[in-house]
Protein backbone atom coordinates (compact mmCIF):
# COMPACT_ATOMS: atom_id res chain seq x y z
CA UNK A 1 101.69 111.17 134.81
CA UNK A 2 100.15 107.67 134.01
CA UNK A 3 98.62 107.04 130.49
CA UNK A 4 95.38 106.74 131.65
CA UNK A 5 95.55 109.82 133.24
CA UNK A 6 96.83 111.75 130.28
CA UNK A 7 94.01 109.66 128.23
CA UNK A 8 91.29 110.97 130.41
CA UNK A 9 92.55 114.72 130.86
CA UNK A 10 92.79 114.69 126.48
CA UNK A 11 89.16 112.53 126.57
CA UNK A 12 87.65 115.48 128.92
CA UNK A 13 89.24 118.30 126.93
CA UNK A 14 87.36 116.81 123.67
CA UNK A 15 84.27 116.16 125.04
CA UNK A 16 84.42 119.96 125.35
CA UNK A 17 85.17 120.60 122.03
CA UNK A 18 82.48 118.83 120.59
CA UNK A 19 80.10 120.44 122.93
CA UNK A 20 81.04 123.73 121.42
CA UNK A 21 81.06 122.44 117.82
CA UNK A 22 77.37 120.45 118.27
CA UNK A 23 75.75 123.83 119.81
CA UNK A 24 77.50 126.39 117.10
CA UNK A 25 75.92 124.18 114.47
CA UNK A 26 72.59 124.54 116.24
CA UNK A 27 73.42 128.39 116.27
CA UNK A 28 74.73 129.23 113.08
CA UNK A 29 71.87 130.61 110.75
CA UNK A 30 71.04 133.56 108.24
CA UNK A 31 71.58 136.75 109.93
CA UNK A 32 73.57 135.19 112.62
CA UNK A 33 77.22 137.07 113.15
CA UNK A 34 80.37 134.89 113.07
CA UNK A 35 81.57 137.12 116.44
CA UNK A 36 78.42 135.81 118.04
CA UNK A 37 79.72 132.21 117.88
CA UNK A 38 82.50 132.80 118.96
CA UNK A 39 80.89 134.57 122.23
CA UNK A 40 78.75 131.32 122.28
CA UNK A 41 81.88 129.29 122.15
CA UNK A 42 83.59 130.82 125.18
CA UNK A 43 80.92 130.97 127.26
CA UNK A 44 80.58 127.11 127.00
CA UNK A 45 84.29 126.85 127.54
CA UNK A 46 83.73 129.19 130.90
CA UNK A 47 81.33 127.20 131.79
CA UNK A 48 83.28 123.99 131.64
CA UNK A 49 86.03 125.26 133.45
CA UNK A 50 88.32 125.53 130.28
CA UNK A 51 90.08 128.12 128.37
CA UNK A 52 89.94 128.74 124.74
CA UNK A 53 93.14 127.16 123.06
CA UNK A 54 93.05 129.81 120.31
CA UNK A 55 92.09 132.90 122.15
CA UNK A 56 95.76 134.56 122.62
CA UNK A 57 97.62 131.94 120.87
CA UNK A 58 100.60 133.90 118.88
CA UNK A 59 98.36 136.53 118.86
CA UNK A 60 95.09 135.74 117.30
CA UNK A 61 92.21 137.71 118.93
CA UNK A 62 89.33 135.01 118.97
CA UNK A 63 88.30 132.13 120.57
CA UNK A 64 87.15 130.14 117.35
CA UNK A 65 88.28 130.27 114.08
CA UNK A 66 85.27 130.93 111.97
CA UNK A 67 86.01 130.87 108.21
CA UNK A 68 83.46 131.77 105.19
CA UNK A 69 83.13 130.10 101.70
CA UNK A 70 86.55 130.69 100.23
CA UNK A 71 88.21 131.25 103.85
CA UNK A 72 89.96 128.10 104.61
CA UNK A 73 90.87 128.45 107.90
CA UNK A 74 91.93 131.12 110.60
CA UNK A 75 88.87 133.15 109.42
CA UNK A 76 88.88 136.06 112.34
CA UNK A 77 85.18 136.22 113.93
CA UNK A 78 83.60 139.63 113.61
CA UNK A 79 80.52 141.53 112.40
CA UNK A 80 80.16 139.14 109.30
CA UNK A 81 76.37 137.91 109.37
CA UNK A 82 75.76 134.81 107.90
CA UNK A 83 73.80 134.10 104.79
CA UNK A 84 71.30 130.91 103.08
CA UNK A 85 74.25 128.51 100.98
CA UNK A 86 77.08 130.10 102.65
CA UNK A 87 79.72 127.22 103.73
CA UNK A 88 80.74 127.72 107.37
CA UNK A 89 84.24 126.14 109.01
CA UNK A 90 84.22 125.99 112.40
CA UNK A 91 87.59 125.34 114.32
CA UNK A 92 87.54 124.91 118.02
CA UNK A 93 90.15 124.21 120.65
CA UNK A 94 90.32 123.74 124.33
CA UNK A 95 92.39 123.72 126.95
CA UNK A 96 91.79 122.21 130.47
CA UNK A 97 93.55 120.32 132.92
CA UNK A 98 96.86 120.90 131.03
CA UNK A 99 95.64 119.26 127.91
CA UNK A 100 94.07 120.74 124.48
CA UNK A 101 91.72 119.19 122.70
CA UNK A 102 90.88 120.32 118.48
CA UNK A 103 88.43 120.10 115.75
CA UNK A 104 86.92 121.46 112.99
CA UNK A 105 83.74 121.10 111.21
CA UNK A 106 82.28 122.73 107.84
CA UNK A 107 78.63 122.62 107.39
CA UNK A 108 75.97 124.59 104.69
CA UNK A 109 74.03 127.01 106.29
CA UNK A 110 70.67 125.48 105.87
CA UNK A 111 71.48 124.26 102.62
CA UNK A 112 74.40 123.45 100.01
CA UNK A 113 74.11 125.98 96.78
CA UNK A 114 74.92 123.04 94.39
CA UNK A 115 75.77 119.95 93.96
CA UNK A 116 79.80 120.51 93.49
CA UNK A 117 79.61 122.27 97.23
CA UNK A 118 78.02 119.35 98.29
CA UNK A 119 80.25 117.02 96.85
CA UNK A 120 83.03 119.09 98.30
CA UNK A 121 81.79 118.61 102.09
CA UNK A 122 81.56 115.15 101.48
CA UNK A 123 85.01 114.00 100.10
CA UNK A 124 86.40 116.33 102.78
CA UNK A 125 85.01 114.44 105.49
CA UNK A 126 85.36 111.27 103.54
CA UNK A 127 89.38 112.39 103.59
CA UNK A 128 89.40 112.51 107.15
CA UNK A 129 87.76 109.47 107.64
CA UNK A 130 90.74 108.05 105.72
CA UNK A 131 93.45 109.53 106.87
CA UNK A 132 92.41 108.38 110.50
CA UNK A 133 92.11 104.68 109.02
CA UNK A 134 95.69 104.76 108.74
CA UNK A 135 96.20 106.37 112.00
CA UNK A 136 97.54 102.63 113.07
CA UNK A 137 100.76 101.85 115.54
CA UNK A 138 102.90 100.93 112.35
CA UNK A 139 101.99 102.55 110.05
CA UNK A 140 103.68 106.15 108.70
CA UNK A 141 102.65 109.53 108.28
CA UNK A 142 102.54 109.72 104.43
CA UNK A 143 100.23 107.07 104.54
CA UNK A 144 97.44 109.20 106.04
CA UNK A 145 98.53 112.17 103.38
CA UNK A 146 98.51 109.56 100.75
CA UNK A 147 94.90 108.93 101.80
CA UNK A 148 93.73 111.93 101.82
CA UNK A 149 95.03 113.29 98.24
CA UNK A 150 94.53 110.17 96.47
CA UNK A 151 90.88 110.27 97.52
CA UNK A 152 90.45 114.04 97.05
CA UNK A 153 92.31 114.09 93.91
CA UNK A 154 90.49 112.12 92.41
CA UNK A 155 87.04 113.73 92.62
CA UNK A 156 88.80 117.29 91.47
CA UNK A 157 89.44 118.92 94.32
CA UNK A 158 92.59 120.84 95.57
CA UNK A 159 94.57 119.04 98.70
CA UNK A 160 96.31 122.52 100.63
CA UNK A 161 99.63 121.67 101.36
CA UNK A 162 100.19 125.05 103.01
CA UNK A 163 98.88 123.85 105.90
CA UNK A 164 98.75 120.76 108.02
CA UNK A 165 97.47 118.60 110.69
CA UNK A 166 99.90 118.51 114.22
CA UNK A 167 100.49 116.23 117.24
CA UNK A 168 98.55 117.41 119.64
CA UNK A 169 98.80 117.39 123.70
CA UNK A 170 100.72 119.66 126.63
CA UNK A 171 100.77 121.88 123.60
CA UNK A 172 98.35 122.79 120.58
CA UNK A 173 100.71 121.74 118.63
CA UNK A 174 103.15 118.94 118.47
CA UNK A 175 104.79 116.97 116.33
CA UNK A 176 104.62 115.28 114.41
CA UNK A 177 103.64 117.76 111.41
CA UNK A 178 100.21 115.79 109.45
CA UNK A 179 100.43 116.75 105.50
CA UNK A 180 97.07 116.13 104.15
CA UNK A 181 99.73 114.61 100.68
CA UNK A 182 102.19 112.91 100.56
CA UNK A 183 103.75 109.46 99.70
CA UNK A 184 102.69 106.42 101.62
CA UNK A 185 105.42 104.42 103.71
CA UNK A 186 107.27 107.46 104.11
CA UNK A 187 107.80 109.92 107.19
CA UNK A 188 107.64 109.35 110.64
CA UNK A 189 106.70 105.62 111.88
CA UNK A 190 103.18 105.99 114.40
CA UNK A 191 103.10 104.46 117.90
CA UNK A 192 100.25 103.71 119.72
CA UNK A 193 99.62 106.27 122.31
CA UNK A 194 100.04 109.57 119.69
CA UNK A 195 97.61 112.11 119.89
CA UNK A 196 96.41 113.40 116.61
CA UNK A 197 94.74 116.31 115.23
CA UNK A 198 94.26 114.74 111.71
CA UNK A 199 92.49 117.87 109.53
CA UNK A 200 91.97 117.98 105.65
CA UNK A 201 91.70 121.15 104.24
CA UNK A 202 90.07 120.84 100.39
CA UNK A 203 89.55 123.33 98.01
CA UNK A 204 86.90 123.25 95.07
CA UNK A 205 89.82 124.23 92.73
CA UNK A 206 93.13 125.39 93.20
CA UNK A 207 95.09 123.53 96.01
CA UNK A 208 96.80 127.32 96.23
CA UNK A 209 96.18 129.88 99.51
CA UNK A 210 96.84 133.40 99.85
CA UNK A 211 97.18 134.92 103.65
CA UNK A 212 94.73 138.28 103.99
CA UNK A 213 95.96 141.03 105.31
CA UNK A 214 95.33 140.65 108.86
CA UNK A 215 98.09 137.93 109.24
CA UNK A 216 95.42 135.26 109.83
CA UNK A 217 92.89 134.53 107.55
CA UNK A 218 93.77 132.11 104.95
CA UNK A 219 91.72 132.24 101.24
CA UNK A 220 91.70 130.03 98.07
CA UNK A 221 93.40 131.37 95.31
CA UNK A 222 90.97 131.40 93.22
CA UNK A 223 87.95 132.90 95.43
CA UNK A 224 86.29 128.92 94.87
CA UNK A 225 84.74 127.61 98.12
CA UNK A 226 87.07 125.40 100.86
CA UNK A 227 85.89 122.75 103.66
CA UNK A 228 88.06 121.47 106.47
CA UNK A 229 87.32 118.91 108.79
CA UNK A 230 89.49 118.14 112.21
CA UNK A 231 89.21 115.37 114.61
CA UNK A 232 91.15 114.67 117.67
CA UNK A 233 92.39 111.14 117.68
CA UNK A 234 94.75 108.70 119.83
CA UNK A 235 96.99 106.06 118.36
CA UNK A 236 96.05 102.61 119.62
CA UNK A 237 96.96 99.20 118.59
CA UNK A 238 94.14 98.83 116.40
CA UNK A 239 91.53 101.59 115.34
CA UNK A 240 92.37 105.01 116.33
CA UNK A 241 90.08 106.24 119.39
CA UNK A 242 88.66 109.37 117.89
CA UNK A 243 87.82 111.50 121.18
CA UNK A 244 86.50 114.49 119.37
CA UNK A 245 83.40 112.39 117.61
């Protein structure tokens, strides 16, 4: 398979993902389930002629991960309805034509309950936009983890390091493994032509996580909110391409 045909098939499968992620943002609202995005979600995946990257994967039951205030991620869609000030993160994946596409987005549901959560939503996208700045044929992996805790740290916030961002292609995920810390010049060396699901996870306090019960669902230590952000990106020679924009 040529580049450019890889390029297009990982293009296509993130066009789709955004799709999903603009119209669940439209959809989320007070009273509004968390298993009624996700049926929202897979019908617009039907409908483009892909398949849910998450729906199956290891295991997990859902199509979208759908996590709640202190959720981080993995958050298991179900019967939850939605409230005013709660802090929804959206992760979606797709697969079509042999390529997945990823991203995640956290947004207020129709407004932030303070100015901390607010802050928090922006330094976690801020992080991303970062991390993919150093996304650059050159450059290393610990310099996009050194972007993202330096910035992060330094407003208050906790960086997870229990989780991290992933190559992304053929499969979900690839390597290279994407801490969101770390040292900068160190770890792998980039090359153009990586795809990369870059994807801060920050928590109001505690960096620490605990796993819930159902083997999924990850929470904050401390019960204090947590945002994540995910974009799909491929290495180039200059600026990354970020396909899931």
């Amino acid at each position: 398979m040529t580049a450019g045909i890889r390029l297009k098939r990982l293009v296509e499968s993130s066009r789709i993902v955004r799709r999903v992620l603009d119209e669940l943002r439209g959809s989320a609202a007070p009273g509004v389930t968390t298993s009624e995005l996700d049926e929202i979600a897979r019908r617009l995946i039907e409908e483009e002629k892909g398949v849910p990257s998450f729906l199956g994967y290891r295991g997990y039951p859902a199509s979208i991960c759908a996590s709640v205030n202190s959720e981080v991620v993995h958050g298991i869609p179900g019967g939850r309805k939605l409230a005013e000030g709660d802090l929804l993160s959206v992760d979606v994946g797709v697969y079509k034509d042999g390529f997945h596409g990823d991203a995640a987005d956290s947004f207020f549901i129709d407004h932030a309950p303070g100015p901390k959560a607010q802050l928090l939503l922006d330094v976690t996208y801020e992080a991303r936009r970062l991390a993919i700045e150093q996304a650059r044929q050159g450059n290393r992996i610990g310099d996009l983890g050194a972007a993202v805790q330096e910035y992060v740290e330094a407003h208050g916030f906790g960086v997870v390091r229990d989780l991290v961002g992933h190559g992304i292609g053929r499969r979900l995920h690839e390597p290279p493994q994407i801490p969101n810390f770390g040292a900068r010049g160190r770890g792998p060396r980039i090359s153009e032509g990586m795809a990369l699901a870059i994807e801060p996870m920050v928590n109001e306090g505690t960096a620490d996580v605990i796993m819930l019960d159902d083997g999924w669902t990850v929470v904050t230590a401390d019960g204090r909110l947590s945002a994540h952000a995910e974009h799909t990106v491929i290495v180039t020679s200059g600026e990354a391409l970020v396909l899931t924009a």
